[in-house]
PDB file of N, CA and C in Angstrom:
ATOM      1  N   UNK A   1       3.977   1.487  -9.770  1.00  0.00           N
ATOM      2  CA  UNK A   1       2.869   1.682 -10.662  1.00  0.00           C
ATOM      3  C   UNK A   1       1.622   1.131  -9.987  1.00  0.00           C
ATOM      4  N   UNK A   2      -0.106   1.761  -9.850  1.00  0.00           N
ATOM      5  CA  UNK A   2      -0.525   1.508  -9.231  1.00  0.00           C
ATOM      6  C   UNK A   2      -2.003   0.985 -10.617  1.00  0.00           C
ATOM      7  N   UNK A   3      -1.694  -0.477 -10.084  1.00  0.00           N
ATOM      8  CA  UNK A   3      -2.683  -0.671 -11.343  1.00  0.00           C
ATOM      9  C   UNK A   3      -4.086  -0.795 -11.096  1.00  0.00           C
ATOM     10  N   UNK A   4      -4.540  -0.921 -10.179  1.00  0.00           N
ATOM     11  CA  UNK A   4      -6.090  -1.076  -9.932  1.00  0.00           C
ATOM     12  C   UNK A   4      -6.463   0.402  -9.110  1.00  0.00           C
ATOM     13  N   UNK A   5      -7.962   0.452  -9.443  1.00  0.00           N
ATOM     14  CA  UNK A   5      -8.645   1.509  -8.718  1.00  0.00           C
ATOM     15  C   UNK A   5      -9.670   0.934  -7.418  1.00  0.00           C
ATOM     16  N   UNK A   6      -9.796   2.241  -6.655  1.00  0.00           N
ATOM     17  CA  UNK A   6     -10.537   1.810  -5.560  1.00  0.00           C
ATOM     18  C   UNK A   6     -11.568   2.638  -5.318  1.00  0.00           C
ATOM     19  N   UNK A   7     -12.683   1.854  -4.962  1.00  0.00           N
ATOM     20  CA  UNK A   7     -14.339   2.213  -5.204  1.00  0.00           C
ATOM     21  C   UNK A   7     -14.603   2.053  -3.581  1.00  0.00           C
ATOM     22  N   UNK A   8     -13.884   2.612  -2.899  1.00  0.00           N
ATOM     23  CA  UNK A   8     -13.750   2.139  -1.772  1.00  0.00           C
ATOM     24  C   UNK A   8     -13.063   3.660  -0.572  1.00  0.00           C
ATOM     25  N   UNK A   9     -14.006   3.913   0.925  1.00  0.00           N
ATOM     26  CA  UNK A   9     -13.436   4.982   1.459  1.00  0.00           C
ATOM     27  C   UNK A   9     -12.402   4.009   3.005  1.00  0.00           C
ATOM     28  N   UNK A  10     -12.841   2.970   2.860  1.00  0.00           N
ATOM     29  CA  UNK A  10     -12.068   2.330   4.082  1.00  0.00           C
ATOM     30  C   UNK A  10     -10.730   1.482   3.608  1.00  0.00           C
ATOM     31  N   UNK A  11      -9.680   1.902   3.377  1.00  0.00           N
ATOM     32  CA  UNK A  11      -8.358   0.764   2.503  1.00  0.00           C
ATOM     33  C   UNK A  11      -8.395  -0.470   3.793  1.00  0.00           C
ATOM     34  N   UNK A  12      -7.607  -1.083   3.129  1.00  0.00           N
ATOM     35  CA  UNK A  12      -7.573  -2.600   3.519  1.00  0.00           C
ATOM     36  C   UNK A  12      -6.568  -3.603   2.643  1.00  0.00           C
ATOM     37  N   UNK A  13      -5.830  -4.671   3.328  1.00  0.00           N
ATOM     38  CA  UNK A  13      -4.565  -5.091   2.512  1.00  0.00           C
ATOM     39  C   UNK A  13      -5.737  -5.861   1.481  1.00  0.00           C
ATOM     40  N   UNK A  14      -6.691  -6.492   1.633  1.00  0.00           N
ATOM     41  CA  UNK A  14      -7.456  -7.093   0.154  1.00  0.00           C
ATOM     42  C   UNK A  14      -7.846  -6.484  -0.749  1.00  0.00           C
ATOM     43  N   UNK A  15      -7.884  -4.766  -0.415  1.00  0.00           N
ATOM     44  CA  UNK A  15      -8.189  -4.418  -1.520  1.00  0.00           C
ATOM     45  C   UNK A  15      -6.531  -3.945  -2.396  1.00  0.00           C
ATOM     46  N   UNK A  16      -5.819  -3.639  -1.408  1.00  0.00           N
ATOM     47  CA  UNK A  16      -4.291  -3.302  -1.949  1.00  0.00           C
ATOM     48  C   UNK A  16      -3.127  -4.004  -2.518  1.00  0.00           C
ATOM     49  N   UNK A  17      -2.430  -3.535  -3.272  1.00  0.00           N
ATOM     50  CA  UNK A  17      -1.468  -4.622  -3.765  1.00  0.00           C
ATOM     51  C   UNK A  17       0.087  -3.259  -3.691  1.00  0.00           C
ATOM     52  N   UNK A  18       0.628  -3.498  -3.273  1.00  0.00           N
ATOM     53  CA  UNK A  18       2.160  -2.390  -3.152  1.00  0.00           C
ATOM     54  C   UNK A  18       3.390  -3.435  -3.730  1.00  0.00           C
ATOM     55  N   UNK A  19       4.324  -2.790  -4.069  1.00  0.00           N
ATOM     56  CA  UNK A  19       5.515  -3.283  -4.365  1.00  0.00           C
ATOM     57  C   UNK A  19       6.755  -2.285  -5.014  1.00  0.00           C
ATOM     58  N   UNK A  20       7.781  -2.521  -4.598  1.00  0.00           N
ATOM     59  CA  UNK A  20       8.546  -1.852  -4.937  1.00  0.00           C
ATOM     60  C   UNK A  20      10.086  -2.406  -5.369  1.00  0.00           C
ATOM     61  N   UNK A  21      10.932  -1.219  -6.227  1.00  0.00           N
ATOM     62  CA  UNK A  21      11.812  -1.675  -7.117  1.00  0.00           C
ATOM     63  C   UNK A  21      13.106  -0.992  -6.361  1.00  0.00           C
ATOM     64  N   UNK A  22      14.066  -1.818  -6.190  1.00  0.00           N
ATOM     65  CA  UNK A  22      15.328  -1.168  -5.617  1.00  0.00           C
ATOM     66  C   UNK A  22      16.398  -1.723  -6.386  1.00  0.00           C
ATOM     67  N   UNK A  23      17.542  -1.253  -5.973  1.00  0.00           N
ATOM     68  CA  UNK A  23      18.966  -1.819  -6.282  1.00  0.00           C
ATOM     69  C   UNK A  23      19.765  -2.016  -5.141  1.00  0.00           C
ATOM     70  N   UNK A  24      19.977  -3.141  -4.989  1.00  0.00           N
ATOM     71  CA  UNK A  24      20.643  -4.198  -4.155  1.00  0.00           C
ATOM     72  C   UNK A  24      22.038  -4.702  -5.177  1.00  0.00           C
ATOM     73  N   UNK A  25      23.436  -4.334  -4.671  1.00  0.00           N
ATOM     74  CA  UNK A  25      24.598  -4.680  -5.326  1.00  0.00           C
ATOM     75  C   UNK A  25      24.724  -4.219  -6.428  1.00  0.00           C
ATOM     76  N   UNK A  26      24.000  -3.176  -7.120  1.00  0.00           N
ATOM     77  CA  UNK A  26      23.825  -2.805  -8.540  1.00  0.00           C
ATOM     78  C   UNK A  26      22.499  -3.770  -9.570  1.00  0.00           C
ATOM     79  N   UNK A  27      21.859  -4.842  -8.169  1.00  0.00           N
ATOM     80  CA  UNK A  27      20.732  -5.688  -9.227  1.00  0.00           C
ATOM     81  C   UNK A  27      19.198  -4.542  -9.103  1.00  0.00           C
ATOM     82  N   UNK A  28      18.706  -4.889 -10.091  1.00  0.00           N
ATOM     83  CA  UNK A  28      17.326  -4.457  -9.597  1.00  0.00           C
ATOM     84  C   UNK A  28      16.744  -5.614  -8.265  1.00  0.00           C
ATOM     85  N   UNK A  29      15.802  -4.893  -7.476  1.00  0.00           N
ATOM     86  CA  UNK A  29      15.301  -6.012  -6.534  1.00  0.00           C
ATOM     87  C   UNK A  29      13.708  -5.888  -6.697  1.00  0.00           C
ATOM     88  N   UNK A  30      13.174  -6.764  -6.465  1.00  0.00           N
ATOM     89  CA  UNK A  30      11.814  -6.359  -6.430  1.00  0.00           C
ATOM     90  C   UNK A  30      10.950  -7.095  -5.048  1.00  0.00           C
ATOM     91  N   UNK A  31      10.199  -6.257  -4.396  1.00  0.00           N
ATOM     92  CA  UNK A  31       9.394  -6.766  -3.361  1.00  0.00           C
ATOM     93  C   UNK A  31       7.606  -6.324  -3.210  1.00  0.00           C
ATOM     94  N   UNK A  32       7.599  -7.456  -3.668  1.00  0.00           N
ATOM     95  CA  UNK A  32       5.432  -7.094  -3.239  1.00  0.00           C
ATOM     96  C   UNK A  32       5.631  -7.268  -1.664  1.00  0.00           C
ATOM     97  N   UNK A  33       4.847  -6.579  -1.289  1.00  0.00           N
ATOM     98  CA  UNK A  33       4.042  -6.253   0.006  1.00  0.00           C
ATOM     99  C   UNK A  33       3.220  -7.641   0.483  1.00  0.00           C
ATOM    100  N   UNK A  34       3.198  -8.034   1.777  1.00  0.00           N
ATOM    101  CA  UNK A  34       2.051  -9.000   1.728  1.00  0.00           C
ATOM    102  C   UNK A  34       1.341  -8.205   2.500  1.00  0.00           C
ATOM    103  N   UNK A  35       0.262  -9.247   2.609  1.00  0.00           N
ATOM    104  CA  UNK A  35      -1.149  -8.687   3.631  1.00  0.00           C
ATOM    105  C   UNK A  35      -0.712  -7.877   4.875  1.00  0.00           C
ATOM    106  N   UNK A  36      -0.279  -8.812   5.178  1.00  0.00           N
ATOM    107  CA  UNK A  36       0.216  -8.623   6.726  1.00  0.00           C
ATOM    108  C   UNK A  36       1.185  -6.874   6.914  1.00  0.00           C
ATOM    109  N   UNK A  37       2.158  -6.975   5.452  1.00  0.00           N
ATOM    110  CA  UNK A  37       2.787  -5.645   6.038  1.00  0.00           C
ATOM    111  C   UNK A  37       2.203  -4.307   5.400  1.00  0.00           C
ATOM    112  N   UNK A  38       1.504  -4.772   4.502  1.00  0.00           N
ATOM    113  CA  UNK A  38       0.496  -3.641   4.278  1.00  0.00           C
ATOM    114  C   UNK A  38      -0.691  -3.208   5.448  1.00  0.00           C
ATOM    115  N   UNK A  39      -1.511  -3.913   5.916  1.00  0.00           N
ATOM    116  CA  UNK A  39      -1.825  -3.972   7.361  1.00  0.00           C
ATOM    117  C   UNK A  39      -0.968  -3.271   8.502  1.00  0.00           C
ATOM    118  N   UNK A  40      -0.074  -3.619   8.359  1.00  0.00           N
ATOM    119  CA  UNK A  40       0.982  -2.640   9.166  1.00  0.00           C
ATOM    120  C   UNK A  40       0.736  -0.969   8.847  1.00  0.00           C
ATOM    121  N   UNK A  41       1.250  -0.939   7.747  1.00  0.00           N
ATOM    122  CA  UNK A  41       1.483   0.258   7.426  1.00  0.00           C
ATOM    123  C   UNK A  41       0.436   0.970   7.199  1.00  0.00           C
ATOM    124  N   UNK A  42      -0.905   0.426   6.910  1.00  0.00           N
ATOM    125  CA  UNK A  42      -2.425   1.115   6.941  1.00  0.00           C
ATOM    126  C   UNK A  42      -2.448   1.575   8.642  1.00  0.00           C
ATOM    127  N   UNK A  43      -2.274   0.838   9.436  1.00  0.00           N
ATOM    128  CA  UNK A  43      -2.277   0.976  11.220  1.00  0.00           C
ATOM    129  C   UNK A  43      -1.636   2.274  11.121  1.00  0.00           C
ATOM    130  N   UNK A  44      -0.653   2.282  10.747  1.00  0.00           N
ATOM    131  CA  UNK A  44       0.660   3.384  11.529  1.00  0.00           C
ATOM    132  C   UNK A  44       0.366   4.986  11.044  1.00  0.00           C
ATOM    133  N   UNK A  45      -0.201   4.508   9.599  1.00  0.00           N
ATOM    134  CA  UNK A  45      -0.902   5.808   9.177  1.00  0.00           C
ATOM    135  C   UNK A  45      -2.149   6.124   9.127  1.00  0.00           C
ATOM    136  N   UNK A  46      -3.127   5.201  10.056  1.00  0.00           N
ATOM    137  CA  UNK A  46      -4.256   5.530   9.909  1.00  0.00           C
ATOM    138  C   UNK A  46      -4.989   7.143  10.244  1.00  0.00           C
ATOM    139  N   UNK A  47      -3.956   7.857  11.041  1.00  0.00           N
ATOM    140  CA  UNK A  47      -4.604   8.600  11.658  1.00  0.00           C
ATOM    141  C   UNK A  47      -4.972  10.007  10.218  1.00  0.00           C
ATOM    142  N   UNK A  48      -3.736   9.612   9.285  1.00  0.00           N
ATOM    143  CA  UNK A  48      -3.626  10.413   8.065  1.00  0.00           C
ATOM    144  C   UNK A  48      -4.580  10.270   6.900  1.00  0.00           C
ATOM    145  N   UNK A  49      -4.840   8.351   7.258  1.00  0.00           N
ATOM    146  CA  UNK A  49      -6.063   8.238   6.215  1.00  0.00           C
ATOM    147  C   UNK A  49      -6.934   8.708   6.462  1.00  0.00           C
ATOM    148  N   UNK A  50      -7.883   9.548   5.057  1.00  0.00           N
ATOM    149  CA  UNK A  50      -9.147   9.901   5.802  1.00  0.00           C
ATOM    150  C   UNK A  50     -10.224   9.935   4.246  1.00  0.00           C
ATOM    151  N   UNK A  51     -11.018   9.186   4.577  1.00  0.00           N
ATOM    152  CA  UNK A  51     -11.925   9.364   3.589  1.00  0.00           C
ATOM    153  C   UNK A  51     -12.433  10.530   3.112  1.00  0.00           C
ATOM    154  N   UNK A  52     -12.482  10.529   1.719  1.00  0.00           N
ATOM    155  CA  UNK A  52     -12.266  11.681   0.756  1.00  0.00           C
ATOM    156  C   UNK A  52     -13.616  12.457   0.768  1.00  0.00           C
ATOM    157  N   UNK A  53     -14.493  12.298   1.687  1.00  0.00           N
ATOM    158  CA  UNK A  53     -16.012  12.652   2.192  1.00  0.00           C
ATOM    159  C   UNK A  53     -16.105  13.707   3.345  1.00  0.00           C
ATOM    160  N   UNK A  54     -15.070  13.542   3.879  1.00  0.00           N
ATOM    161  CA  UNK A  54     -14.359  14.487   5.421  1.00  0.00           C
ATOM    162  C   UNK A  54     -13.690  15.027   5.286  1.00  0.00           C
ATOM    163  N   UNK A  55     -12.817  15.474   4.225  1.00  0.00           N
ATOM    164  CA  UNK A  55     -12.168  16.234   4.474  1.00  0.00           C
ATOM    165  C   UNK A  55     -13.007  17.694   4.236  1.00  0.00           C
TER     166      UNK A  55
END
């Protein structure tokens, strides 16, 4: 669920918050994202991000 909006064409882990819900042994699991691996994953796909002005 993505609860905040962004007023924003450059992402960045301060403006982002991710997390996600799995099942591990039949438990629910839950994991927020930190800075750092959101940062990651902005890198790896940057070439896909593209501000909504260019396309």
């Amino acid at each position: 669920v993505l609860s905040k909006t962004i007023d924003t064409a450059k992402l960045s882990s301060k403006k982002l918050e991710f997390a996600t819900i799995t099942l591990k042994a039949g438990k629910p699991f839950i994991h927020v994202y930190t800075s750092t691996e959101i940062d990651e994953v902005l890198k790896k796909y940057e070439s896909v991000i593209k501000p909504a002005d260019s396309q």
